[in-house]
Protein backbone atom coordinates (compact mmCIF):
# COMPACT_ATOMS: atom_id res chain seq x y z
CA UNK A 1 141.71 132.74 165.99
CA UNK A 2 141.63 131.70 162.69
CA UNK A 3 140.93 128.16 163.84
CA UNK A 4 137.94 129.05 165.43
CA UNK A 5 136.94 131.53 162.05
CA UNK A 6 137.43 128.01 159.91
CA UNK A 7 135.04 125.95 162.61
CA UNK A 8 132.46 128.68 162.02
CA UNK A 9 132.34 128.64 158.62
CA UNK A 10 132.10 124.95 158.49
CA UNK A 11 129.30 125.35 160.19
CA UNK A 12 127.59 127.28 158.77
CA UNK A 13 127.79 125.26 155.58
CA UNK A 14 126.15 122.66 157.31
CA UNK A 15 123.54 124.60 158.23
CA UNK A 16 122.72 125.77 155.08
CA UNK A 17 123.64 122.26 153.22
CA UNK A 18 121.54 119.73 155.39
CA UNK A 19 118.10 121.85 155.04
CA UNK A 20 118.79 121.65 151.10
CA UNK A 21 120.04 118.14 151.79
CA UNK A 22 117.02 117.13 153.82
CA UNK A 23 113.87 118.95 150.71
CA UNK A 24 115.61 117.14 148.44
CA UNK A 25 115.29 113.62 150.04
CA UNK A 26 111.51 114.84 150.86
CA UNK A 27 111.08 115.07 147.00
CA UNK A 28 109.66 112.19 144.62
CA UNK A 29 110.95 112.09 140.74
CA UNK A 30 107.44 111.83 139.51
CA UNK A 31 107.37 108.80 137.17
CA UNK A 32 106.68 109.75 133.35
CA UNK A 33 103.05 108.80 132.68
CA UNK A 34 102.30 105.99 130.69
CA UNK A 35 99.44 107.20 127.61
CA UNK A 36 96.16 105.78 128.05
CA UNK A 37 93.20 104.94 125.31
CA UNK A 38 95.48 103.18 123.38
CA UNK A 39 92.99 102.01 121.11
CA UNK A 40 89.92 103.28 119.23
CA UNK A 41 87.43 100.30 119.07
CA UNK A 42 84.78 100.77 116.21
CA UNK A 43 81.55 98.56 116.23
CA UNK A 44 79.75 98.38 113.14
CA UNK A 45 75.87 97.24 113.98
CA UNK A 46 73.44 95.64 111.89
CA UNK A 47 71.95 97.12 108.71
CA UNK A 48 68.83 98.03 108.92
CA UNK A 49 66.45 96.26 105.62
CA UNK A 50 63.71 96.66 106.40
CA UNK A 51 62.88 98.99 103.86
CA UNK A 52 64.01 96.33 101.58
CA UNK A 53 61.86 93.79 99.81
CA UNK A 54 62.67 89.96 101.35
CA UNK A 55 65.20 88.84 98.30
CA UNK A 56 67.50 91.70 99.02
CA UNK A 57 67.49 91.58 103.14
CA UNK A 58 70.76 89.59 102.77
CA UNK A 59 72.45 92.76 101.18
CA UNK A 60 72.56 94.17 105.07
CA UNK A 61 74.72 91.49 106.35
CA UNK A 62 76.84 91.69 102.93
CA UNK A 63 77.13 95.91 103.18
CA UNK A 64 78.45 95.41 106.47
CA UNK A 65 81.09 93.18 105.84
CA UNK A 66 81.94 95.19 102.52
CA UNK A 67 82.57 97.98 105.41
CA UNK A 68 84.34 96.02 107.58
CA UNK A 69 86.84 94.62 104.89
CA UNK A 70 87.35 98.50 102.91
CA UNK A 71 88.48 99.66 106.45
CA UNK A 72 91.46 97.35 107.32
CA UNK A 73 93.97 99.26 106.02
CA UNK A 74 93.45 101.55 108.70
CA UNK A 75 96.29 101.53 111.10
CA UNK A 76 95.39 104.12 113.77
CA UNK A 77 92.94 107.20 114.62
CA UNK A 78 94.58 110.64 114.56
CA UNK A 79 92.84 112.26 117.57
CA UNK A 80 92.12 115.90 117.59
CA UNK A 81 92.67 118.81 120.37
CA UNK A 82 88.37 118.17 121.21
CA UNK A 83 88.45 114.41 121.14
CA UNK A 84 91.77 114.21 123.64
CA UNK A 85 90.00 117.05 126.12
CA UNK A 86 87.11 114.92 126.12
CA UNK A 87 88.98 111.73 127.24
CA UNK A 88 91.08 113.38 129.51
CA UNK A 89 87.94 114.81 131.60
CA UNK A 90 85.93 111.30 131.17
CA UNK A 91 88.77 109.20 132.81
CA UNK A 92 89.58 111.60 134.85
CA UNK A 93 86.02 111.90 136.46
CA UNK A 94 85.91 107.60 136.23
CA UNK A 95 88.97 107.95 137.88
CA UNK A 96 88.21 110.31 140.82
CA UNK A 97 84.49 108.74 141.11
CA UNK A 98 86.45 105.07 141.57
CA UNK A 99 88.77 106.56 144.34
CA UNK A 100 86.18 109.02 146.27
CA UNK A 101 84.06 105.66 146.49
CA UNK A 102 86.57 104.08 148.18
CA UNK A 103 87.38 106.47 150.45
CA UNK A 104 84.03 106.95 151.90
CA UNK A 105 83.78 103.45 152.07
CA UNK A 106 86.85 103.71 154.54
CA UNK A 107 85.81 105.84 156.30
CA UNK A 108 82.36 104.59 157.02
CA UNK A 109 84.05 101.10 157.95
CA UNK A 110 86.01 102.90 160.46
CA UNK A 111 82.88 105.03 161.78
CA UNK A 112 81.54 101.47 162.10
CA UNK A 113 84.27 99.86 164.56
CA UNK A 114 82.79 102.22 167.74
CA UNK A 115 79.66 99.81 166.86
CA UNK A 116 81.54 96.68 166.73
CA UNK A 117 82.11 95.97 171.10
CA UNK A 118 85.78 95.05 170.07
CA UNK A 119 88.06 94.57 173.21
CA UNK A 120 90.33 98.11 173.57
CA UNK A 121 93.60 96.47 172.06
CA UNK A 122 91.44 94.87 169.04
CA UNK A 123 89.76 98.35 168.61
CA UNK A 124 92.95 100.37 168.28
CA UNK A 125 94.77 97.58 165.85
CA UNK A 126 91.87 97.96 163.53
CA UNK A 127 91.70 101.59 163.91
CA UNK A 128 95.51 102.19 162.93
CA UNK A 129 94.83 99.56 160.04
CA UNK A 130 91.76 101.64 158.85
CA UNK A 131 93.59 104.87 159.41
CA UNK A 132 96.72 103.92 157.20
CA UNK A 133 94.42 102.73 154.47
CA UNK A 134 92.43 106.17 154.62
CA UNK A 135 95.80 108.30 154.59
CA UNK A 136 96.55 106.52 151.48
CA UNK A 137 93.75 106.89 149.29
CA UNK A 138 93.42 110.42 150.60
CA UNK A 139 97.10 111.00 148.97
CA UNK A 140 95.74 108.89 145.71
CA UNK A 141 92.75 111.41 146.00
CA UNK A 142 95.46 114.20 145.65
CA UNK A 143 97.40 112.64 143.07
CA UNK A 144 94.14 112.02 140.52
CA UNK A 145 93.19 116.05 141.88
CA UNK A 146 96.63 116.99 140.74
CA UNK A 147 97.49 114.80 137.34
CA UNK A 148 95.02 114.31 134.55
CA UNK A 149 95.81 111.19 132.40
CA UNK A 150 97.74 111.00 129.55
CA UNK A 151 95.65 110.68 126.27
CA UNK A 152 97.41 109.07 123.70
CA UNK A 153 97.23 111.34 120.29
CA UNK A 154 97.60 108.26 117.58
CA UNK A 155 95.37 105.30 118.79
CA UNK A 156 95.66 101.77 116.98
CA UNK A 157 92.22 101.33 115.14
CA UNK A 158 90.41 98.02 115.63
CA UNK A 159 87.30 96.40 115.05
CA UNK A 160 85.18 95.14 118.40
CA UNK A 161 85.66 91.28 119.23
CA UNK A 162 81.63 90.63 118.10
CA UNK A 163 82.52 92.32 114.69
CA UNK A 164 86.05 90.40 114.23
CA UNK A 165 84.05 87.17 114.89
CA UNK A 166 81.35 87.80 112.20
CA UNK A 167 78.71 89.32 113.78
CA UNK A 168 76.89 93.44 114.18
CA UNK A 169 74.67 93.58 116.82
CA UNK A 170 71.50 95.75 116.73
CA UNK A 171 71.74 99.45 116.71
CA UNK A 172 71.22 100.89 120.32
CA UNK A 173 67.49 102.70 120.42
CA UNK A 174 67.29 106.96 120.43
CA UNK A 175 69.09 108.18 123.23
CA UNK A 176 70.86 105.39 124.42
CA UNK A 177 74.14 105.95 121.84
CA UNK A 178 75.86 107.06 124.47
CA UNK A 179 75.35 104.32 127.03
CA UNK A 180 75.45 101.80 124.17
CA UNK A 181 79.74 102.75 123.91
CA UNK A 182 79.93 103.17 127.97
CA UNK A 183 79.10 99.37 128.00
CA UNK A 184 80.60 98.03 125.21
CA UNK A 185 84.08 100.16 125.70
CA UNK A 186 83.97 101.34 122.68
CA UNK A 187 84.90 105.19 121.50
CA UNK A 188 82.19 105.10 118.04
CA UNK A 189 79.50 102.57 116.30
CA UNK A 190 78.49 102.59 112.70
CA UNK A 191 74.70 102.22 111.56
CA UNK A 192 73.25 101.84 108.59
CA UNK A 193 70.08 101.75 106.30
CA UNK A 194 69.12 100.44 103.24
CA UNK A 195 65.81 101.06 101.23
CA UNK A 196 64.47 100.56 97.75
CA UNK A 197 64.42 103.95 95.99
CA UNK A 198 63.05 103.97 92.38
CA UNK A 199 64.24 100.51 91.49
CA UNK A 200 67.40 101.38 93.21
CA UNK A 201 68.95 100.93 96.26
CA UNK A 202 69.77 104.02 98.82
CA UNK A 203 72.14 103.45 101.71
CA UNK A 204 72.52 106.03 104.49
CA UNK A 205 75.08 105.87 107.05
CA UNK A 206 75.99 106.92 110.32
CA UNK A 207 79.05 107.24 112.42
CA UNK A 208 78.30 108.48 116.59
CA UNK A 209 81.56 109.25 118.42
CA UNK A 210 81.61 108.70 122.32
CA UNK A 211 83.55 112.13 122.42
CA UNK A 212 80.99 114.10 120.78
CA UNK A 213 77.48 112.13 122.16
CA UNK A 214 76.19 112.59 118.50
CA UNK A 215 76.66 111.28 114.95
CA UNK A 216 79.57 113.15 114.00
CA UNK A 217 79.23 111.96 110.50
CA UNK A 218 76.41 111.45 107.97
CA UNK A 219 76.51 110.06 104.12
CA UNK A 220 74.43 108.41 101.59
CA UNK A 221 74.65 106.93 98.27
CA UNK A 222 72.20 105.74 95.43
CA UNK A 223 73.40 102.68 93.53
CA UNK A 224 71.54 100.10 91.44
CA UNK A 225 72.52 96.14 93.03
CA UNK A 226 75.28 95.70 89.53
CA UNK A 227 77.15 98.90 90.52
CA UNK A 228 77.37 97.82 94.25
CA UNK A 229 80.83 97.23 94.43
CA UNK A 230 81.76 100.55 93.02
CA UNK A 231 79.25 102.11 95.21
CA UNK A 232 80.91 100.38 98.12
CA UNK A 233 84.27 101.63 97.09
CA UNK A 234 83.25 105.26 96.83
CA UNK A 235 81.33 105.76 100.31
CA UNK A 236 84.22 103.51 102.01
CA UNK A 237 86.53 106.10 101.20
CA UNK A 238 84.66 108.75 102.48
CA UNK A 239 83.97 106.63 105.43
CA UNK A 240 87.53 106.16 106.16
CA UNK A 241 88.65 109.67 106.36
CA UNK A 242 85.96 110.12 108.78
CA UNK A 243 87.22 106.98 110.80
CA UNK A 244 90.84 107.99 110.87
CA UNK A 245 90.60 111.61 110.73
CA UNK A 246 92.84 112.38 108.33
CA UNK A 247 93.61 112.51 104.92
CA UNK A 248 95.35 110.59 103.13
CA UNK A 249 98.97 111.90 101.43
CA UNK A 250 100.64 111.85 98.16
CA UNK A 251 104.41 111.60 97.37
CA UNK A 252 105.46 112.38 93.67
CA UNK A 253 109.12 110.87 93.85
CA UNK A 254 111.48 111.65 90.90
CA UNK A 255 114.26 109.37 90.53
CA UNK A 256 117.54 109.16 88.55
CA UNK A 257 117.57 106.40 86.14
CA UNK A 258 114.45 106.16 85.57
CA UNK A 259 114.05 102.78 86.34
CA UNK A 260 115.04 102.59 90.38
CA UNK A 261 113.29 100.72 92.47
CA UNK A 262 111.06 102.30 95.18
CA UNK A 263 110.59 100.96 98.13
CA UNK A 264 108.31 102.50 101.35
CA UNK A 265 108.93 101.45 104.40
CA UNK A 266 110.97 98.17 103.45
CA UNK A 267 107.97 97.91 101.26
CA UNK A 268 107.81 98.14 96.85
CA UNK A 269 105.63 100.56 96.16
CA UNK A 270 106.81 102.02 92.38
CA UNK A 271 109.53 101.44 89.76
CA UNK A 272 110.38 104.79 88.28
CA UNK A 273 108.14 108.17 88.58
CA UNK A 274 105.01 107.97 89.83
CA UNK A 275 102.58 109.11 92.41
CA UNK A 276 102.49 107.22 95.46
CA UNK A 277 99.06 107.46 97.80
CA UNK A 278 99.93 106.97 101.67
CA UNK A 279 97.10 106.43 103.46
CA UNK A 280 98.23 106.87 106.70
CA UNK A 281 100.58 109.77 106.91
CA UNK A 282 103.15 110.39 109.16
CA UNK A 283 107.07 109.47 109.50
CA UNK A 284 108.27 107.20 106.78
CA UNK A 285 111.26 105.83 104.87
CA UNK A 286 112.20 105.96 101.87
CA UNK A 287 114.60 103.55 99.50
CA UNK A 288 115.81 104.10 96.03
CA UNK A 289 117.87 101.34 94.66
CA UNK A 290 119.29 101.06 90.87
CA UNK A 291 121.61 98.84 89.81
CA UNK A 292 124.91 99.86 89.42
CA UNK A 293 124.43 102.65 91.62
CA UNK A 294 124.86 103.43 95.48
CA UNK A 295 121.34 103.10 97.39
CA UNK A 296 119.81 106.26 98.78
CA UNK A 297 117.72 105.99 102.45
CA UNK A 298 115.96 108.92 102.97
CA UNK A 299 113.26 109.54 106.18
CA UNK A 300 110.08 111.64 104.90
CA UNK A 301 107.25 113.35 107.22
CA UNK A 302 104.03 113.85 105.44
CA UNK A 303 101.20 115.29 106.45
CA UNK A 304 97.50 114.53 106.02
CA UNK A 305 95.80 115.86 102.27
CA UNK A 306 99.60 117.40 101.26
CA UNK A 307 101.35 116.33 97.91
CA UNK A 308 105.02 115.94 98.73
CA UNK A 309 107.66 116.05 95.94
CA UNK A 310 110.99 113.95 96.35
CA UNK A 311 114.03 113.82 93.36
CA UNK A 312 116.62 111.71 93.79
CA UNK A 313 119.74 111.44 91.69
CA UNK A 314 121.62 107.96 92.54
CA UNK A 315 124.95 108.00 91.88
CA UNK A 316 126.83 105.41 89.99
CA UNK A 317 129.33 103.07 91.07
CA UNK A 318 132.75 103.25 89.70
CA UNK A 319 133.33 100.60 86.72
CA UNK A 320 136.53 99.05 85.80
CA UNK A 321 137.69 97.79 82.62
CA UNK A 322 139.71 95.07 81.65
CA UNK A 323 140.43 92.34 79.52
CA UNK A 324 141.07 88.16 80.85
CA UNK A 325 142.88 86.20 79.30
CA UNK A 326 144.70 82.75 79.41
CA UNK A 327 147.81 82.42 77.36
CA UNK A 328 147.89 79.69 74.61
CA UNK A 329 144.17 78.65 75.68
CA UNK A 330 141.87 81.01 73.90
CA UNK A 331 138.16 79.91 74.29
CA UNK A 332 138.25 79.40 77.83
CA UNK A 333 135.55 79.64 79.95
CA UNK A 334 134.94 82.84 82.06
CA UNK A 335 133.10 82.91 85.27
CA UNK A 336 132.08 86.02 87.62
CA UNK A 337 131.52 83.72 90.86
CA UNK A 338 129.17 81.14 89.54
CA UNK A 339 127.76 83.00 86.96
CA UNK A 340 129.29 81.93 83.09
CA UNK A 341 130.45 84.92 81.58
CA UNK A 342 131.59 84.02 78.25
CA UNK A 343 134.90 83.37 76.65
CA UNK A 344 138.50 84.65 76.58
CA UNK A 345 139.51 86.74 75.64
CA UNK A 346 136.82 88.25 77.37
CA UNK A 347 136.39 92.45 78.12
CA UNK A 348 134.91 92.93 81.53
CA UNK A 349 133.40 95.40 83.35
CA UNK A 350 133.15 95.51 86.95
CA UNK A 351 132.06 97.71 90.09
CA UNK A 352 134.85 99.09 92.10
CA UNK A 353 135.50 98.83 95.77
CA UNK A 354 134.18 95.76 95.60
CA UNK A 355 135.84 92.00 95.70
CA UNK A 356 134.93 90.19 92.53
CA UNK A 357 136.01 86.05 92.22
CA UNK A 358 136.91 85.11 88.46
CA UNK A 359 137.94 81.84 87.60
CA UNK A 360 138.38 80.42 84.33
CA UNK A 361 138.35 76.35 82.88
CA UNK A 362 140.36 75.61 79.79
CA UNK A 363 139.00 73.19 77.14
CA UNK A 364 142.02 70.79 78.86
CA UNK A 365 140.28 70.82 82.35
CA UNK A 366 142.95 73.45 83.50
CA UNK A 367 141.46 76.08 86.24
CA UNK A 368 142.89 79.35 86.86
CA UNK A 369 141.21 81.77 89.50
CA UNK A 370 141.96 85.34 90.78
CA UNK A 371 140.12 87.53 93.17
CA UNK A 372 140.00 91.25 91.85
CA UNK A 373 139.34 94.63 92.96
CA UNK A 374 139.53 98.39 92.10
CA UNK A 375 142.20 97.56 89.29
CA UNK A 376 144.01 95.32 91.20
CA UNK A 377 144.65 91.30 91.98
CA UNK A 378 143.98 90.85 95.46
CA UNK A 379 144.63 87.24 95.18
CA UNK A 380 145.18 84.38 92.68
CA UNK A 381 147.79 83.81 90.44
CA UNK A 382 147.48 85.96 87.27
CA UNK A 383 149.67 88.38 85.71
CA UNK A 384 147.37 91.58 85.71
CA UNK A 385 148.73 95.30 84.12
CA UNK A 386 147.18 98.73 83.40
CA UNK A 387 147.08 99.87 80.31
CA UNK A 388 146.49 103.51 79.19
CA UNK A 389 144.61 103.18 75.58
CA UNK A 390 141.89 101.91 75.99
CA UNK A 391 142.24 102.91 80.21
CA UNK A 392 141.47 99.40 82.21
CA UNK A 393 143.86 96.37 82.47
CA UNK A 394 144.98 93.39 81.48
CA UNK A 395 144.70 90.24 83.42
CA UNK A 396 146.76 86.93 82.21
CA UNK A 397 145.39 84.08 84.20
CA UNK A 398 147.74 81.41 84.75
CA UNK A 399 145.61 77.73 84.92
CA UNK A 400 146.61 74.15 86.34
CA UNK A 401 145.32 71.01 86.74
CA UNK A 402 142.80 70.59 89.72
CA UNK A 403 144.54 69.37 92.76
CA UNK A 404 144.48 65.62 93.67
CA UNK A 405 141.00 65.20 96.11
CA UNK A 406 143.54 63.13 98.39
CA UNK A 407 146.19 66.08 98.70
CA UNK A 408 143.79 67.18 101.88
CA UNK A 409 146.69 67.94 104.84
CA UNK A 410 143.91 69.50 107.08
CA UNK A 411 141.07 66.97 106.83
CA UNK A 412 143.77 64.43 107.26
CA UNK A 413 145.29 66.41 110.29
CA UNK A 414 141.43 66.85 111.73
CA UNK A 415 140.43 63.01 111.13
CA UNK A 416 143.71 61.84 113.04
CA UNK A 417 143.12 64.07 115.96
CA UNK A 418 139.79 62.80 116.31
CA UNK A 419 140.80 59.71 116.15
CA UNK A 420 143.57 59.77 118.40
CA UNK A 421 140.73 61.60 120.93
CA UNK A 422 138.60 58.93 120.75
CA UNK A 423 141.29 55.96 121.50
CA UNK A 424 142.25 58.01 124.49
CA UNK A 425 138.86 58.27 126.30
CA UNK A 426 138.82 54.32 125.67
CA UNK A 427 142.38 53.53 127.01
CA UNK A 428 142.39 55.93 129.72
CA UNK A 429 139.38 54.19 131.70
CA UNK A 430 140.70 51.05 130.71
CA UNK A 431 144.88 52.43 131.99
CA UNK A 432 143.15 53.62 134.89
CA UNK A 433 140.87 50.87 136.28
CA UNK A 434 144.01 48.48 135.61
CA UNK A 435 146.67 50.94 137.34
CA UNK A 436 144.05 50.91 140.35
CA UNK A 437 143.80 47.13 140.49
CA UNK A 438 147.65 46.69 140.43
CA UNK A 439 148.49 49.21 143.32
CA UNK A 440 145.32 47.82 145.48
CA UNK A 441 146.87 44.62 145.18
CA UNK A 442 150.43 45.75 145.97
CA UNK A 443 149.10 47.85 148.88
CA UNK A 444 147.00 44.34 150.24
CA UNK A 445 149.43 41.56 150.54
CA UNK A 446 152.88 43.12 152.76
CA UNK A 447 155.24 41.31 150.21
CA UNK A 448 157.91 42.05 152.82
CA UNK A 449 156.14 40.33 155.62
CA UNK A 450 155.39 37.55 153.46
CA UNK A 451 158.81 36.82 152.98
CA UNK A 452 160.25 37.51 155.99
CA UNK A 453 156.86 34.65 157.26
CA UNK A 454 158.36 32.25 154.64
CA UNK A 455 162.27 32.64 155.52
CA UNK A 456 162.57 28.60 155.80
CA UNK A 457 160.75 28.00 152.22
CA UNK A 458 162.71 29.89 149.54
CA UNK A 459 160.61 28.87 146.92
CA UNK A 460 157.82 30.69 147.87
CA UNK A 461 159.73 33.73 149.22
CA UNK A 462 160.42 33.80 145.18
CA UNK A 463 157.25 33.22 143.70
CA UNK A 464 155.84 36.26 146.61
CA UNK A 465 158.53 38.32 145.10
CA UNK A 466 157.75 37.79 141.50
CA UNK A 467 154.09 38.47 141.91
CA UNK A 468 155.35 42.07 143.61
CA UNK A 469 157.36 42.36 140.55
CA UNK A 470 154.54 41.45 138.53
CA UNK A 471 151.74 43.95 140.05
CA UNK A 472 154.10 46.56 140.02
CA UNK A 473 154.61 46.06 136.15
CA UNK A 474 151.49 46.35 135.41
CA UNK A 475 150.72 49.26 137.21
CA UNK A 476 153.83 50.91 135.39
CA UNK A 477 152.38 49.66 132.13
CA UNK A 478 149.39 51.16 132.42
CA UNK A 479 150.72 54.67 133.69
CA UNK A 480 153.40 54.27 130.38
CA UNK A 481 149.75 53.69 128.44
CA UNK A 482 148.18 56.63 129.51
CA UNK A 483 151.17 59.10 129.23
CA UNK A 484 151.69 57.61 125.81
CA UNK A 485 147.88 58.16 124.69
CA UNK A 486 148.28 61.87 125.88
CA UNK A 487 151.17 62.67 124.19
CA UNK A 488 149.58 61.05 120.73
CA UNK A 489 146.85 63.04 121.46
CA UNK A 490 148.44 66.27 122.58
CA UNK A 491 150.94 66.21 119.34
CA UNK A 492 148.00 65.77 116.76
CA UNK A 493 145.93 68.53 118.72
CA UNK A 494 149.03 71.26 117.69
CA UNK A 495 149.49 69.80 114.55
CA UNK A 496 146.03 70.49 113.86
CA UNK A 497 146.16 73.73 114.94
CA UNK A 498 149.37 74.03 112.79
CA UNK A 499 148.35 72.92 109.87
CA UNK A 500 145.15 74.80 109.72
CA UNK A 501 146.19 78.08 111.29
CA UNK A 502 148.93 77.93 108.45
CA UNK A 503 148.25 79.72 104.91
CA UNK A 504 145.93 77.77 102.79
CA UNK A 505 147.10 75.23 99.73
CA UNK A 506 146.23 77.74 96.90
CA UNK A 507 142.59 76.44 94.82
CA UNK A 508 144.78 75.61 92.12
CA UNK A 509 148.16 74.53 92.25
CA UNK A 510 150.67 75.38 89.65
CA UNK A 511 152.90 72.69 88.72
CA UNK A 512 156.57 73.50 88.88
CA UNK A 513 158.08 73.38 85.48
């Protein structure tokens, strides 16, 4: 009984499992969509002079480049709520257009084939081909019906290939704007006009958006020809809040010492306190460095026309004091790495938790050397103590004559393994080849038979033997030549490794009294 219980409810597990089982291998993980309109391409078209008397037409071509150059430090487009909507229905329409016309193109190719007189078997092959290729764009159909595209919110801003290369076409006429950015891919153009105005010059321009079928934006400016590169700087401002849509953001950093270095985005940007203008605002990074003190990275999210304040306090590194000295050598030269320092006996004052090399050079040609840290010798031979007033140390630096250039146990180590290496890759061909030779001869001429041919002749039985003797001398030889050449080679490989694996000879040796 309660066998047959168990085999029920097993069962009915299965039954509820495989139906779970079987909606779950009938689903698709939709893949994440990939953004689209990665760019916003501006075209900037020709000036229009001819309000303009003929010495100052060349001012067009020289406004628009002005333009061209102010707006480079653009980096990307920050695309509002309107603008993304208006994308998102245009592609998606281009996109639904591109695969209705397809479809009704299959299908009217497969209304076609009962018009073709195919043979029955030739009829149904294309008819399951034409079928297969309807059922998918009919599921493509569904899939553009059911997912509008992904707009992406922060486009890169660029300039249109004609513009890049040097030259603004000619405005499209009234009523054609539109059209004009359909065919050119582009999402806005920039016109312009320039007229004479009371002995002055008066430039209007324009700025039509794809996403809004109008000029979105309209400004002017009066300007005499010496104040045109002012009057270029003023309207390009305006003109690039317009292009990028935003504002551009202030941060008013405060920094302790005064003198830190300020760096945004791995780039300098101010020493000290001072406004800093971001012109494209967003997520950045921030890095205050001071000498003497520990850096500060700090990530900063602005956001457009807002004045950020930032205070930092850096905190310094821990010093430490003390004195070097060498005994009975005053006036000897102190180095910090291989940087002079001055002369002993010489007060120092260095960063802690960090290694610091000292070496010193008495007026005899002695050197001493030490490597310090956080009041202690980590190396070198000195005689270093703490003292209590004033707080630091003491360091007594004990100096030798260099060591002899010749003294060198690893080079020389190194240089005769090498060598040894080499002789071996010239003997062993050499041991081998002759080794070969011998025990081809040996194995040739049946010395045994020989002699046992030449029984009534015993001179030659004895000249057969010595030649075996011979042969097989040689090939011992060169066996003996190539064991020997390994084991020279072998013993200067590990005493190579010895001797360099082993503690380092000290920079300066100390002569034993």
């Amino acid at each position: 009984m309660n066998r047959d219980l168990l085999t029920l409810l097993c069962l009915a597990l299965i039954l509820l499992l495989v139906p779970a089982g079987l909606s779950a291998l009938g689903r698709r993980e939709e893949a994440p969509q990939t953004p689209v309109r990665t760019e916003w391409n501006l075209s900037i078209t020709a000036i229009d002079t001819q309000g303009l008397s003929p010495s100052y037409e060349v001012m067009g071509d020289l406004v628009a480049r002005r333009l061209m150059n102010s707006l480079n430090f653009i980096n990307v487009r920050f695309r509002d709520d309107e603008e993304s909507a208006f994308y998102q229905d245009y592609l998606w329409a281009q996109n639904r257009t591109q695969a209705a016309q397809a479809l009704a193109q299959r299908r009217n190719e497969r209304d076609l084939l009962l018009y073709r007189g195919d043979r029955p078997w030739r009829y149904r092959q294309n008819l399951r081909t034409v079928n297969q290729a309807i059922a998918e764009l009919e599921r493509e159909l569904e899939r553009i019906d059911a997912l509008s595209p992904l707009i992406e919110g922060r486009p890169v801003f660029s300039f249109t290939d004609e513009n890049l290369d040097g030259s603004f076409p000619s405005p499209p006429d009234p009523g054609r704007e539109f059209l004009f950015c359909v065919n050119r891919n582009i999402d806005a153009f920039l016109t312009g006009t320039l007229m004479e105005y009371h002995d002055r010059i008066f430039l209007s321009l324009r700025l039509y958006t794809m996403h809004s079928r109008s000029y979105s934006w309209e400004d002017a400016i009066l300007f005499s020809f010496e104040d045109l590169s002012r009057a270029m700087d003023e309207i390009s401002a305006r003109l690039a809040h317009a292009v990028s849509q935003t504002l551009p953001s202030y941060v008013y950093v405060q920094v302790q010492p005064s003198d830190a270095l300020i760096l945004i985005d791995d780039t300098f940007a101010a020493l000290g306190e001072t406004p800093i203008r971001i012109e494209s605002p967003g997520t950045l990074n921030i890095d205050i460095m001071a000498e003497n003190h520990v850096s500060v990275s700090y990530p900063l999210e602005l956001r457009p026309g807002e004045l950020t304040e930032a205070y930092f306090t850096l905190t310094p590194l821990g010093r430490s004091l003390f004195e070097a000295d060498v005994p009975g050598s005053p006036g000897s030269r102190v180095f910090l790495g291989s940087l002079y320092a001055g002369d002993t006996p010489l007060s120092l004052e260095l960063p802690r938790n960090e290694y610091v090399y000292i070496s010193v050079e008495t007026p005899e040609g002695e050197i001493g050397t030490m490597i310090y840290r956080d009041n202690s010798l980590v190396r070198g031979r000195a005689n270093f103590t703490l003292t209590q007033d004033p707080p630091g140390g003491r360091a007594l630096i004990e100096t030798a004559l260099p060591a002899d250039p010749n003294a060198r146990p690893v080079e020389r180590a190194r240089r005769n393994f090498y060598r040894s290496y080499g002789v071996l890759w010239f003997l062993l061909p050499a041991a081998v080849l002759t080794a070969g030779v011998a025990s081809t001869y040996i194995a040739a001429n049946n010395y045994s038979v020989a002699i046992g041919y030449y029984q009534d002749d015993p001179d030659m039985q004895a000249r057969i033997y010595d030649d075996a003797i011979r042969a097989r001398n040689i090939a011992y030889g060169a066996y003996g030549v190539m064991g020997l050449s390994f084991g020279i080679t072998f013993f200067y490989i590990f005493r190579y490794l010895f001797v360099s694996g082993g503690e380092a000879t000290p920079i300066v040796p100390v002569v034993s009294p």
